[in-house]
C-alpha atoms as a PDB file:
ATOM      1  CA  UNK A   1      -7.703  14.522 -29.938  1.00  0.00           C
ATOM      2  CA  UNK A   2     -11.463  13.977 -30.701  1.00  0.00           C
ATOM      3  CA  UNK A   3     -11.598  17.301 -32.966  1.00  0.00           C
ATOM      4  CA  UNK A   4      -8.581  16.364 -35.032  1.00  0.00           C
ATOM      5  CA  UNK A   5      -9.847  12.931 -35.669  1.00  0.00           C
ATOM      6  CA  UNK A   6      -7.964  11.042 -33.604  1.00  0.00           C
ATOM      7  CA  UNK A   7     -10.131   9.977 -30.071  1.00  0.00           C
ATOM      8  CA  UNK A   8      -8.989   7.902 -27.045  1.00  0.00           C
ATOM      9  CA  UNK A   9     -10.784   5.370 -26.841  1.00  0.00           C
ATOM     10  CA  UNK A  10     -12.156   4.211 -23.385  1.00  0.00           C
ATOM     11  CA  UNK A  11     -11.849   0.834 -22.766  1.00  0.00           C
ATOM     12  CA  UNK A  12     -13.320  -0.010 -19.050  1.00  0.00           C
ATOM     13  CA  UNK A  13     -16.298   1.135 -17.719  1.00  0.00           C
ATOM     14  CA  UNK A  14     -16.227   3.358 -14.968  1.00  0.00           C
ATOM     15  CA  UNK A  15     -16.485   1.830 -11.261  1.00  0.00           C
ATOM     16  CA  UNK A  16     -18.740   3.953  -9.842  1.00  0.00           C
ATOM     17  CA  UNK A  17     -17.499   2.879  -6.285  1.00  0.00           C
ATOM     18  CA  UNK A  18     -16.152   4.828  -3.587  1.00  0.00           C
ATOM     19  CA  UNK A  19     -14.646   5.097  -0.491  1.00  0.00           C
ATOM     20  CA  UNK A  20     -16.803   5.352   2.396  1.00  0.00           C
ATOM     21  CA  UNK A  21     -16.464   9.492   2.085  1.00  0.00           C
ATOM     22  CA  UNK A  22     -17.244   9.661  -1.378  1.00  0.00           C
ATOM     23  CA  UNK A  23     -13.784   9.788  -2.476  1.00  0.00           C
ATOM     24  CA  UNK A  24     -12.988   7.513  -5.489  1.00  0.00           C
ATOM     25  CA  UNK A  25      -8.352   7.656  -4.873  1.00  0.00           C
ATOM     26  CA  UNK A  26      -6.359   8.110  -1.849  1.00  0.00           C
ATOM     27  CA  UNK A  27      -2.395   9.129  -1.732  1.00  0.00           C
ATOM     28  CA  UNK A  28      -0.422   5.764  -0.045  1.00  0.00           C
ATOM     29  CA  UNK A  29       3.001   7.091   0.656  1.00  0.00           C
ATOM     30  CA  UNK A  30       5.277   3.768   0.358  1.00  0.00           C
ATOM     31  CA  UNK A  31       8.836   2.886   2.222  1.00  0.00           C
ATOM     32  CA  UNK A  32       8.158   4.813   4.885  1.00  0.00           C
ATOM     33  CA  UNK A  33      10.539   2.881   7.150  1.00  0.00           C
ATOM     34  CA  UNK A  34      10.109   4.528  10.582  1.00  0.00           C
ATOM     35  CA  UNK A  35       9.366   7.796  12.460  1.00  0.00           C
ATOM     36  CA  UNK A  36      11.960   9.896  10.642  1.00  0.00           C
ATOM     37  CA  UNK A  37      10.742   9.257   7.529  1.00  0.00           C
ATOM     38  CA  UNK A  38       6.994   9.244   8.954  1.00  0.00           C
ATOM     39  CA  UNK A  39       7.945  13.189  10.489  1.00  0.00           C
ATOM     40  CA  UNK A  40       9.399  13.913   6.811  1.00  0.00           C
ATOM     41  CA  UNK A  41       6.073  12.822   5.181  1.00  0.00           C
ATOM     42  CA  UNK A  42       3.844  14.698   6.939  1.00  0.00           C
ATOM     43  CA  UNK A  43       6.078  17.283   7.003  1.00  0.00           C
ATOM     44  CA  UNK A  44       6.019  17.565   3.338  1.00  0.00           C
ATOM     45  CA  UNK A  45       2.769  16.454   2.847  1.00  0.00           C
ATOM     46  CA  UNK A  46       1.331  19.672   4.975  1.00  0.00           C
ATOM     47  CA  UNK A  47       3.947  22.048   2.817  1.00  0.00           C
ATOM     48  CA  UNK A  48       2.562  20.619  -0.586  1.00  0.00           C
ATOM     49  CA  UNK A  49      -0.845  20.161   0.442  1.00  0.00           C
ATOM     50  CA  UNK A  50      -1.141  16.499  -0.204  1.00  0.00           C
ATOM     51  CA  UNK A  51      -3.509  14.252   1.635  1.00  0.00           C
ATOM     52  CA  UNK A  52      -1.551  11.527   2.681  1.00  0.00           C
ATOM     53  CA  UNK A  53      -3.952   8.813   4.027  1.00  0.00           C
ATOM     54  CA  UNK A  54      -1.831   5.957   3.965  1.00  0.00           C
ATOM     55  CA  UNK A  55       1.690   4.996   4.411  1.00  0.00           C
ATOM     56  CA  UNK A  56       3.214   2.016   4.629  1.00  0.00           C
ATOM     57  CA  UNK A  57       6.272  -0.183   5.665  1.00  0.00           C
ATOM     58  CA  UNK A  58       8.874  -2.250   4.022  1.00  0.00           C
ATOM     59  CA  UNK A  59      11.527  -3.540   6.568  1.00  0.00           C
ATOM     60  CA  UNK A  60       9.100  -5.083   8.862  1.00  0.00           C
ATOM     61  CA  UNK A  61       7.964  -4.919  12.581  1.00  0.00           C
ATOM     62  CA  UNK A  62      10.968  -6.926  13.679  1.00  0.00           C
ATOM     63  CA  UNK A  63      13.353  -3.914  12.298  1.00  0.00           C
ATOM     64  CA  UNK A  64      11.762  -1.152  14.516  1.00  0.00           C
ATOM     65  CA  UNK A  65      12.229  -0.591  18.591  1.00  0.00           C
ATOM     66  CA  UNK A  66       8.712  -0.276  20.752  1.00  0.00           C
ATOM     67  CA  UNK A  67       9.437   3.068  20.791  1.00  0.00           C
ATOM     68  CA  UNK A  68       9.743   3.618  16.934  1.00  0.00           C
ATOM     69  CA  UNK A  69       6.496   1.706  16.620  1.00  0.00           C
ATOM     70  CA  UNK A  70       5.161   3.568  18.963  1.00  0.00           C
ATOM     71  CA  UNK A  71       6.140   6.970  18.007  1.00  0.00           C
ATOM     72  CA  UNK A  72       4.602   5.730  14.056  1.00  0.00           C
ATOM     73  CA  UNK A  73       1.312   4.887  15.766  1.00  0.00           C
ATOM     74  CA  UNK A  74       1.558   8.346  17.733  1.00  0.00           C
ATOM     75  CA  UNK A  75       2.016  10.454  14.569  1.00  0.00           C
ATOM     76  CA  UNK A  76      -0.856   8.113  12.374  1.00  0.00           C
ATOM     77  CA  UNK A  77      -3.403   8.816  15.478  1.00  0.00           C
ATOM     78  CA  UNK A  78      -2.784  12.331  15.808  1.00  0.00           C
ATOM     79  CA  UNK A  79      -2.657  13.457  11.927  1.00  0.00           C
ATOM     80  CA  UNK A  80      -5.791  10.511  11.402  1.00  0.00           C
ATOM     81  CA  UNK A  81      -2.950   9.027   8.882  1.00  0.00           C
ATOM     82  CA  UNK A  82      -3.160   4.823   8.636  1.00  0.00           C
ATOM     83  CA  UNK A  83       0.418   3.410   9.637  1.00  0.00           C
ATOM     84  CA  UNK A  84       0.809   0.259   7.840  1.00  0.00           C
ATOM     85  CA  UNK A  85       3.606  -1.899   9.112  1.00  0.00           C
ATOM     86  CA  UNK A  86       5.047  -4.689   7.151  1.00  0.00           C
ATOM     87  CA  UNK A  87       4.942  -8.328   8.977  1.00  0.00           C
ATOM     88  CA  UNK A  88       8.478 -10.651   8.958  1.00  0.00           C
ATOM     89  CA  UNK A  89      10.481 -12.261   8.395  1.00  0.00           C
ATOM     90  CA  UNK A  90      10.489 -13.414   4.839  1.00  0.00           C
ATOM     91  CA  UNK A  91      11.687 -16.004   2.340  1.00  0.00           C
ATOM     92  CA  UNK A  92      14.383 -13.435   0.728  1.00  0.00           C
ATOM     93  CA  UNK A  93      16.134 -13.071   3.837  1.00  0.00           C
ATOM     94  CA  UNK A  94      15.982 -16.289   4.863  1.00  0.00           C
ATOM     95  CA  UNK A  95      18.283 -18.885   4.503  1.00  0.00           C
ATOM     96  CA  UNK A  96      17.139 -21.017   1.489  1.00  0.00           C
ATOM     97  CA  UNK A  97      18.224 -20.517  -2.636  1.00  0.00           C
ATOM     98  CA  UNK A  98      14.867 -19.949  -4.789  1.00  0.00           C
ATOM     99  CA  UNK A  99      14.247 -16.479  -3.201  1.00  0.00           C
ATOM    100  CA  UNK A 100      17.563 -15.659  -3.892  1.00  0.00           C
ATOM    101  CA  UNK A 101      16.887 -16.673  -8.109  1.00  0.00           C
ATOM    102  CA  UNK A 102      13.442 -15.206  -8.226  1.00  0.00           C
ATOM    103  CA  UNK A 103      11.472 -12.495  -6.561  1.00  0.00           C
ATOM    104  CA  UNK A 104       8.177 -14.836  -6.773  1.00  0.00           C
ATOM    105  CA  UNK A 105       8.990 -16.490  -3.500  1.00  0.00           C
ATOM    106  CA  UNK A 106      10.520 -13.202  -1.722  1.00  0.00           C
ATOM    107  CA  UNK A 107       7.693 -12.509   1.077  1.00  0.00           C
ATOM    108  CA  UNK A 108       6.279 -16.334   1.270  1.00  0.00           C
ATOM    109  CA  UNK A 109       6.872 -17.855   4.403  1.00  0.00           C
ATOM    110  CA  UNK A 110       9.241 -21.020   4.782  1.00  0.00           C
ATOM    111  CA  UNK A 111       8.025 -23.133   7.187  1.00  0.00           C
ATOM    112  CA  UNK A 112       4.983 -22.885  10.222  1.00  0.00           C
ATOM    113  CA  UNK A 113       7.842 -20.808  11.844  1.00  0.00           C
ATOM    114  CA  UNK A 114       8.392 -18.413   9.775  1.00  0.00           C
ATOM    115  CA  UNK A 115       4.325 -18.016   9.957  1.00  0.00           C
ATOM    116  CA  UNK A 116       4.171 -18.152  13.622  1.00  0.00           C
ATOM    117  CA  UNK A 117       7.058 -15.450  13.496  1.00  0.00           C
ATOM    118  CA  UNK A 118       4.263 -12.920  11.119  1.00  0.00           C
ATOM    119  CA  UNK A 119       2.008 -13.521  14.283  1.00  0.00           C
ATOM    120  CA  UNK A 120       4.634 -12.824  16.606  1.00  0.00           C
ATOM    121  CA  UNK A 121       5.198  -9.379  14.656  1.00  0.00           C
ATOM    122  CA  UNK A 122       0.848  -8.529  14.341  1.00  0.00           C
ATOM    123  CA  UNK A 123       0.457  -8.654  18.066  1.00  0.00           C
ATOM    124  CA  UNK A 124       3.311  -6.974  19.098  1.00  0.00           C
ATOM    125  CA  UNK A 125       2.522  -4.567  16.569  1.00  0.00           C
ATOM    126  CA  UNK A 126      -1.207  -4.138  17.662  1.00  0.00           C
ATOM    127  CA  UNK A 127      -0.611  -3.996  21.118  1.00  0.00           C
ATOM    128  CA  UNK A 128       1.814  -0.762  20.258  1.00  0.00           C
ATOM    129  CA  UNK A 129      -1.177   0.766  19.010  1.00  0.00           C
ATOM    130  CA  UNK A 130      -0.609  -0.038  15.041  1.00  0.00           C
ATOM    131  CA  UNK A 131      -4.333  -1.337  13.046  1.00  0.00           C
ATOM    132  CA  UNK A 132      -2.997  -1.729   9.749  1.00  0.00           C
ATOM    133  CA  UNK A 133      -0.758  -4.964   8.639  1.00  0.00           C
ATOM    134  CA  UNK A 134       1.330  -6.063   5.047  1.00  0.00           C
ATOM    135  CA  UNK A 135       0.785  -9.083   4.327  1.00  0.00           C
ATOM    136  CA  UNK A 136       3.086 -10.701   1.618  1.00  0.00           C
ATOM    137  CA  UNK A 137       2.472 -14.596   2.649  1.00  0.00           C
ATOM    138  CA  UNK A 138      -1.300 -16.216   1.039  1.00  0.00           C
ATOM    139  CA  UNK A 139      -1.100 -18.884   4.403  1.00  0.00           C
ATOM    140  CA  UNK A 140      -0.415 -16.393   6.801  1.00  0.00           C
ATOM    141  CA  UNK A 141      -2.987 -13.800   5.941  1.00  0.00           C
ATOM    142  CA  UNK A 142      -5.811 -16.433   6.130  1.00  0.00           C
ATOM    143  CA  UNK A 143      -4.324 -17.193   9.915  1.00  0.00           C
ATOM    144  CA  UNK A 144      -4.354 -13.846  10.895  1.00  0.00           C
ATOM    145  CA  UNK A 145      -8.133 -13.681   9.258  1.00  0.00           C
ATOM    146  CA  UNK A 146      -8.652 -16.692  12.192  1.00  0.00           C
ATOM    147  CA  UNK A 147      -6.714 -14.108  14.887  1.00  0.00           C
ATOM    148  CA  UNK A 148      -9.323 -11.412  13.733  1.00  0.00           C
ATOM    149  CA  UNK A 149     -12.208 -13.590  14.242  1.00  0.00           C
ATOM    150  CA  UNK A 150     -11.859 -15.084  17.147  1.00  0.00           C
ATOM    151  CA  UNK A 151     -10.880 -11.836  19.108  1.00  0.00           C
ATOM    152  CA  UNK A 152      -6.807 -12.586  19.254  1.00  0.00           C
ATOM    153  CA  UNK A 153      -6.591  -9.807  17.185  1.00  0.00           C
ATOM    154  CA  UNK A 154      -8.483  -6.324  16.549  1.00  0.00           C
ATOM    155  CA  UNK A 155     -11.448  -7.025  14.596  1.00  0.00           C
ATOM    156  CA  UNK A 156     -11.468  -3.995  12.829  1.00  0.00           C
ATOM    157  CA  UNK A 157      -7.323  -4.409  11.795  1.00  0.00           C
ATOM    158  CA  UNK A 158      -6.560  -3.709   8.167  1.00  0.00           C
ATOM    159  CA  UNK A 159      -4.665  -6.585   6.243  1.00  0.00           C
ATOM    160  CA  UNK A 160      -3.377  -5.644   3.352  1.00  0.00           C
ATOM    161  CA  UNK A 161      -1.591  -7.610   0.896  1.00  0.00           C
ATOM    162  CA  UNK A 162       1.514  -7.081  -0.632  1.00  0.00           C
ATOM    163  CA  UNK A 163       2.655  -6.275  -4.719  1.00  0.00           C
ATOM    164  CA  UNK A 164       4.685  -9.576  -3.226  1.00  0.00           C
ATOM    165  CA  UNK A 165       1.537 -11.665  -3.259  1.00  0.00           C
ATOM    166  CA  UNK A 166       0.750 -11.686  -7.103  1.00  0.00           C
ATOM    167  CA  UNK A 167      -2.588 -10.298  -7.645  1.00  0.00           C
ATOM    168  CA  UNK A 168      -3.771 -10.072 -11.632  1.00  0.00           C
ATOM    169  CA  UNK A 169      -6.992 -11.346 -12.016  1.00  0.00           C
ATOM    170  CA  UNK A 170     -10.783 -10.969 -10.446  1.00  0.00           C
ATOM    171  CA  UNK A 171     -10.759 -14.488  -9.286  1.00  0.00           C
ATOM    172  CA  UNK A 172      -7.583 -14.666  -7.370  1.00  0.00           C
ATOM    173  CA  UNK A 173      -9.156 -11.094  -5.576  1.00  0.00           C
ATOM    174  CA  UNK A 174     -11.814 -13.391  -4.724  1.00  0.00           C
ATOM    175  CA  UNK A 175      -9.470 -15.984  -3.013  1.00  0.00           C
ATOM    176  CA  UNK A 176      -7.308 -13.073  -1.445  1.00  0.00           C
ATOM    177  CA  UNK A 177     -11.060 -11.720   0.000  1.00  0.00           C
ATOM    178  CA  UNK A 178     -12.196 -14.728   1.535  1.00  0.00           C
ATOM    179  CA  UNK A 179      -8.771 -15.467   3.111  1.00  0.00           C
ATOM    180  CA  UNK A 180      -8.977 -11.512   5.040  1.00  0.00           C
ATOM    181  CA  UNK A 181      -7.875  -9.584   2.559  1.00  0.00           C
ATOM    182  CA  UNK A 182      -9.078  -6.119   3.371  1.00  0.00           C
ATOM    183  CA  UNK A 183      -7.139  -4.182   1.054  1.00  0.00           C
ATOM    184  CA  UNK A 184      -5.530  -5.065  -2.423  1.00  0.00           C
ATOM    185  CA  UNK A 185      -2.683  -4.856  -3.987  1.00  0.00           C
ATOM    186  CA  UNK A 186      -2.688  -5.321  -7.459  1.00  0.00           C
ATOM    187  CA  UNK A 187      -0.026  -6.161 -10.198  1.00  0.00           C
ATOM    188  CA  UNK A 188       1.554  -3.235 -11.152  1.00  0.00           C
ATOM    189  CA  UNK A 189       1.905  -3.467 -15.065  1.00  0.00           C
ATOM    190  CA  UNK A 190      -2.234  -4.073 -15.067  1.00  0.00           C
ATOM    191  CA  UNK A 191      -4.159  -2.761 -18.491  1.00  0.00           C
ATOM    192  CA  UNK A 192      -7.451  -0.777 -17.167  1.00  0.00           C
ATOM    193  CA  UNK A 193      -9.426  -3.310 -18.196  1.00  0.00           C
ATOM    194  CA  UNK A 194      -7.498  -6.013 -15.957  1.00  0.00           C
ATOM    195  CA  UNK A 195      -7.830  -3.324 -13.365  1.00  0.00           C
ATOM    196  CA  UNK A 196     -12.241  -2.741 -14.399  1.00  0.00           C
ATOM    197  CA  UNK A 197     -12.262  -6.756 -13.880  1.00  0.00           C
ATOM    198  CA  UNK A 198     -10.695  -6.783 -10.718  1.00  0.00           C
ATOM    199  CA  UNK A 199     -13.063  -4.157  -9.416  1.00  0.00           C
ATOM    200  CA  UNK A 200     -15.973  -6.413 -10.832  1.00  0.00           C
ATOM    201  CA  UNK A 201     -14.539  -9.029  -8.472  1.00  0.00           C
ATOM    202  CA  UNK A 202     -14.082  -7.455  -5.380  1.00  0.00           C
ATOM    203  CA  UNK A 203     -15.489  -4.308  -3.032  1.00  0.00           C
ATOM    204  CA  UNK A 204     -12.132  -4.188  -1.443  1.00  0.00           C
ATOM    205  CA  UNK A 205     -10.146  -0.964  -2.039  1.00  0.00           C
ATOM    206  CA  UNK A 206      -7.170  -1.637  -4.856  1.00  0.00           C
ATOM    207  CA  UNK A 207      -3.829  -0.418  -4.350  1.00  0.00           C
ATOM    208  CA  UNK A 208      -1.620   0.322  -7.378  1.00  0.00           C
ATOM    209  CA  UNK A 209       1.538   1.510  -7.800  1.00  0.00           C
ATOM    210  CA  UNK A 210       1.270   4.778  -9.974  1.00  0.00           C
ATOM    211  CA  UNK A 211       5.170   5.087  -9.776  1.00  0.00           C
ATOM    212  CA  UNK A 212       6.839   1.803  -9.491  1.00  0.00           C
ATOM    213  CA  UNK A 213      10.121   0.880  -8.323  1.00  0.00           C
ATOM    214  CA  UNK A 214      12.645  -0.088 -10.344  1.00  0.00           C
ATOM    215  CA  UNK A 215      12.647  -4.115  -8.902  1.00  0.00           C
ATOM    216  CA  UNK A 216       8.703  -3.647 -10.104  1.00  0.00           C
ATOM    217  CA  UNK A 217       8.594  -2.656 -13.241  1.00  0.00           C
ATOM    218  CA  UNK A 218       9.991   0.777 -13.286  1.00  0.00           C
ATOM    219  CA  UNK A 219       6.370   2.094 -14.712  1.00  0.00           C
ATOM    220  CA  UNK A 220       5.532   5.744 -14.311  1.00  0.00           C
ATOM    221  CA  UNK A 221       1.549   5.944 -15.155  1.00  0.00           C
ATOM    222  CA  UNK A 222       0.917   9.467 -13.999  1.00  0.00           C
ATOM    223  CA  UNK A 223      -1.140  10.339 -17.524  1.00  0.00           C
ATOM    224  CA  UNK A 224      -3.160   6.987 -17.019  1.00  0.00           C
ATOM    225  CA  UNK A 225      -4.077   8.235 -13.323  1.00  0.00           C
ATOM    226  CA  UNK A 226      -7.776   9.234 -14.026  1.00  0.00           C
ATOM    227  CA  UNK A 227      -8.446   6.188 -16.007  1.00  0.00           C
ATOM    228  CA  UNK A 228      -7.502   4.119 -13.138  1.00  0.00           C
ATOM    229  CA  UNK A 229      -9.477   6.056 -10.567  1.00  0.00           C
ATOM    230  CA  UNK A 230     -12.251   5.996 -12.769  1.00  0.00           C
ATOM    231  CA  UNK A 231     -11.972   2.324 -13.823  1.00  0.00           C
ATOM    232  CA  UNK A 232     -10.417   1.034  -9.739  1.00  0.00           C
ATOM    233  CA  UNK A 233     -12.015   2.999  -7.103  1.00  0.00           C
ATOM    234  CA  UNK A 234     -11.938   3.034  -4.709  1.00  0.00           C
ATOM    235  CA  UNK A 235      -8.087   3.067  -5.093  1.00  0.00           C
ATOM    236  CA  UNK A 236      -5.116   3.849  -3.271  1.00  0.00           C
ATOM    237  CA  UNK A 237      -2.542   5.614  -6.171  1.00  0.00           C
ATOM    238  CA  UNK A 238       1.075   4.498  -4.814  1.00  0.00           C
ATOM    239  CA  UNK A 239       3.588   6.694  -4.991  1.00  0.00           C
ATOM    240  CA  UNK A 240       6.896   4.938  -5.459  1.00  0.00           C
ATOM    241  CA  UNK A 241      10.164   6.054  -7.212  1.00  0.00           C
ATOM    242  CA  UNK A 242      12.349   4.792 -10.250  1.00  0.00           C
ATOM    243  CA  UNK A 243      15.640   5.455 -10.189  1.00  0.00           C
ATOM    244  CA  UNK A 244      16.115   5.174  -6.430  1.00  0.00           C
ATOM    245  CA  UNK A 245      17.849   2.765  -4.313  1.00  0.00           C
ATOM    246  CA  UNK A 246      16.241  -0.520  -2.837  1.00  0.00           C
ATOM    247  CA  UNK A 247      16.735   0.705   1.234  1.00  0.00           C
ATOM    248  CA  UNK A 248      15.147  -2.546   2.812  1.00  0.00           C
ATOM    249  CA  UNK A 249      15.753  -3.446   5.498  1.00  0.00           C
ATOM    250  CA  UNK A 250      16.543   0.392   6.421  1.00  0.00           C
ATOM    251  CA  UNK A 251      18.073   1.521   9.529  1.00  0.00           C
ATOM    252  CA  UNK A 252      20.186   4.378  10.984  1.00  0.00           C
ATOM    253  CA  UNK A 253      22.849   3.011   8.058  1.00  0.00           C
ATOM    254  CA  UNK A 254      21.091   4.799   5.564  1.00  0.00           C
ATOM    255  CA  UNK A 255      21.380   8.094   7.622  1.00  0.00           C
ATOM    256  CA  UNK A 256      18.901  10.818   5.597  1.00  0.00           C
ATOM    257  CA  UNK A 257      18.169   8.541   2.386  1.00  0.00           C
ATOM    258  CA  UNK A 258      14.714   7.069   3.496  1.00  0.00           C
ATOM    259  CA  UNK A 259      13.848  10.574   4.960  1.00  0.00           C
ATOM    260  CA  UNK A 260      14.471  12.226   1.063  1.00  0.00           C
ATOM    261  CA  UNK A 261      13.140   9.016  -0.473  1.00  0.00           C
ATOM    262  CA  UNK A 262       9.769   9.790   1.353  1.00  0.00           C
ATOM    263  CA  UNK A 263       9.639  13.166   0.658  1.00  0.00           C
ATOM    264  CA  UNK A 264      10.222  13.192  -3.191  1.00  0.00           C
ATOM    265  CA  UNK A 265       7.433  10.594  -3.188  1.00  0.00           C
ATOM    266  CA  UNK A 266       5.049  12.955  -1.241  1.00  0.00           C
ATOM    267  CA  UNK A 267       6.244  15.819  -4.189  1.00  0.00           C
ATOM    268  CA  UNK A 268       5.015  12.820  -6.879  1.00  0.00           C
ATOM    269  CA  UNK A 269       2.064  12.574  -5.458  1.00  0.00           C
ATOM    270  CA  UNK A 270       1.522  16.488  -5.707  1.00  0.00           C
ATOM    271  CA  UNK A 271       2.456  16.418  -9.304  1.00  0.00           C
ATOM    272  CA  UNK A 272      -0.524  13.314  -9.550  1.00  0.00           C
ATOM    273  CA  UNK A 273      -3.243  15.308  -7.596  1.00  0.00           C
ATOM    274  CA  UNK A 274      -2.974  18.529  -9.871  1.00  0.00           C
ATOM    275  CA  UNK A 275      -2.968  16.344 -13.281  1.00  0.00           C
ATOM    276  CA  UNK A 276      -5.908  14.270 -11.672  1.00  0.00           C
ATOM    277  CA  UNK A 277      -7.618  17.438 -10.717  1.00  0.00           C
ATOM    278  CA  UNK A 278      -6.659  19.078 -14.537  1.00  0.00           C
ATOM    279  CA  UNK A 279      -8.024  16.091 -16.089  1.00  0.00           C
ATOM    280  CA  UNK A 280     -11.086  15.236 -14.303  1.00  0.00           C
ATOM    281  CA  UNK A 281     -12.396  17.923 -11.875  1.00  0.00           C
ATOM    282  CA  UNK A 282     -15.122  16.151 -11.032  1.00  0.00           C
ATOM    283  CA  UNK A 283     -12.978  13.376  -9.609  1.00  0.00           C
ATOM    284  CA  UNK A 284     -12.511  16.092  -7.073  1.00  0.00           C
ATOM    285  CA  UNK A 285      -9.711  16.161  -4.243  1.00  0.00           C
ATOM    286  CA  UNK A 286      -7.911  12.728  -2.939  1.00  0.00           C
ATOM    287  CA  UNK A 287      -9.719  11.809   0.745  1.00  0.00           C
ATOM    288  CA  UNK A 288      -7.689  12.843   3.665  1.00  0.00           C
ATOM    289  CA  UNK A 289      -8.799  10.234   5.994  1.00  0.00           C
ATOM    290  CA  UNK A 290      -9.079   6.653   6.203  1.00  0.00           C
ATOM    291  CA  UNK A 291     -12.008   4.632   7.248  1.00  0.00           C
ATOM    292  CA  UNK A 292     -10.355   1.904   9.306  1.00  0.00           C
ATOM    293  CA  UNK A 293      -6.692   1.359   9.763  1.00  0.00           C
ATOM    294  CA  UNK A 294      -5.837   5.131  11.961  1.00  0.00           C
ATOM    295  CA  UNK A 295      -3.821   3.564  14.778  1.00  0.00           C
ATOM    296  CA  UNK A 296      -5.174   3.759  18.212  1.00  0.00           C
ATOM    297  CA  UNK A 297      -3.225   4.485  21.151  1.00  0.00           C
END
C-alpha cells in the first residue's frame, strides 16, 4: 500500500509490554461451559496446534456439579491451561425488570445477597481446585479483593472482569485495578488508540474479543489482530463467534452445541495465529502457558 501511494497509517504506539514469558497475545477460548466442551478444546486445540492458555466460563459456578468443576480444574492442571469460571447469580436472571430492557445491568448484583451468593460460588470454586474467577459485578470484585487479602481466599487467584463490566477508558482500568482487577476486559468495539490508552493506564493483561458475539457487537477484527497485539499487550485475543446461538446457562439441553461451539472457536483462533504470524513474524508464536490462574488440585 506504501509503494502505490496509499500507506496505513499507524495510529498508537506500540506497547512494548509483555507477558511474563515474553509473549505479547495469548488464545482465551470463551463459553467453554463445562468438561465436555473443555475435552473438545483441547482436543482441537492439540489437532490445530493452537495454544490455548485460557478458557473461560459463562453459565456460572452454580450451573456445574463438584465433579464437573472438578474434572475442569483436572484438565486446566494437567494441560497447564487457566480454567476461568464465571461467578453467579446475576441481575439478568434475576427477578427484577431493567436487566430484562438493557444488557448494562445484566451481571450487576441486586442486593448484598446476590453478592454474598458470588462469594458463595469463589470458595466453593477454589476449594475444587479452580484459581481463576469472572467477575461481572464492580462491588463484588473489590470484596473478593478483601477475601484475597486477608487469606479467605488464594492470594495468587486471578479475577478477571467481565465484557459485562464496561471497561473503555484508562481511568476506569485504574478504578477496576485498585478494586482487584487482575485481568481486563475491555470494550469490544475499542479504536487502537482507546486500546494504546488503556495500556498507558494499566500493567494488567487486556482481554479483547477478536470475534465478538452477536449480543456484543458482532465485530470480526481478525485483519486488525497485530495492531492490537502491538498496541495491547500483553493481551488475551478472544475468540468468540457471530452467527451462533446465545447457550447460557448451558446444560445437558444443549446436547453437542457447546462442544462444536468451542471447537469452531479453537479453528478461529488458528485462522488468527497464522495471519498474526504472516503479518508480523516477529510477534512470534501466542504463549502456551499462563503465569497465574493454572488450577491446582
Amino acid at each position: 500500500m506504501e509503494r502505490l501511494g496509499h500507506p496505513v497509517v499507524r495510529a498508537a504506539a506500540e506497547s512494548g509490554a509483555r507477558f511474563a514469558d515474553g509473549a505479547p497475545y495469548r488464545f482465551e477460548i470463551p463459553s467453554v461451559e463445562g468438561p465436555a466442551v473443555l475435552e473438545a478444546v483441547v482436543t482441537e486445540a492439540d489437532r490445530l496446534g493452537v495454544p490455548v492458555a485460557r478458557t473461560s466460563q459463562g453459565s456460572g459456578v452454580m450451573m456445574l456439579t463438584d465433579d464437573e468443576i472438578r474434572r475442569m480444574a483436572r484438565i486446566g492442571a494437567e494441560r497447564g491451561i487457566e480454567v476461568n469460571l464465571f461467578l453467579g447469580p446475576r441481575a439478568a436472571w434475576d427477578t427484577g425488570g431493567q436487566a430484562k430492557l438493557t444488557q448494562a445491568v445484566g451481571a450487576a448484583a441486586r442486593g448484598n445477597a446476590m453478592v454474598a451468593a458470588c462469594v458463595a460460588d469463589a470458595l466453593r470454586a477454589c476449594s475444587l481446585g479452580i484459581r481463576s474467577l469472572l467477575v461481572g459485578d464492580l462491588g463484588t470484585l473489590e470484596v473478593l479483593r478483601t477475601l484475597k487479602e486477608d487469606g479467605t481466599l488464594p492470594a495468587g487467584l486471578v479475577l478477571k472482569t467481565s465484557v459485562l463490566l464496561p471497561l473503555t477508558n484508562g481511568p476506569t482500568a485504574a478504578i477496576y485495578e485498585r478494586l482487584g482487577a487482575t485481568t481486563v476486559n475491555v470494550g469490544t468495539d475499542l479504536t487502537i488508540p482507546h486500546l494504546a490508552e488503556i495500556r498507558a493506564a494499566t500493567g494488567l493483561p487486556i482481554d479483547l474479543y477478536l470475534e465478538v458475539p452477536d449480543d456484543q457487537g458482532g465485530f470480526v477484527r481478525f485483519y486488525e489482530a497485530v495492531e492490537i497485539v502491538r498496541a495491547a499487550a500483553p493481551v488475551y485475543l478472544k475468540m468468540g463467534l457471530r452467527n451462533a446461538p446465545n447457550i447460557y446457562p448451558s446444560g445437558g439441553h444443549l446436547g453437542v452445541v457447546p462442544q462444536e461451539l468451542g471447537r469452531e472457536r479453537v479453528r478461529r483462533a488458528a485462522l488468527a495465529q497464522r495471519l498474526i504470524e504472516q503479518l508480523d513474524p516477529e510477534l512470534g508464536k501466542p504463549s502456551p502457558a499462563s503465569d497465574t490462574g493454572v488450577p491446582e488440585i
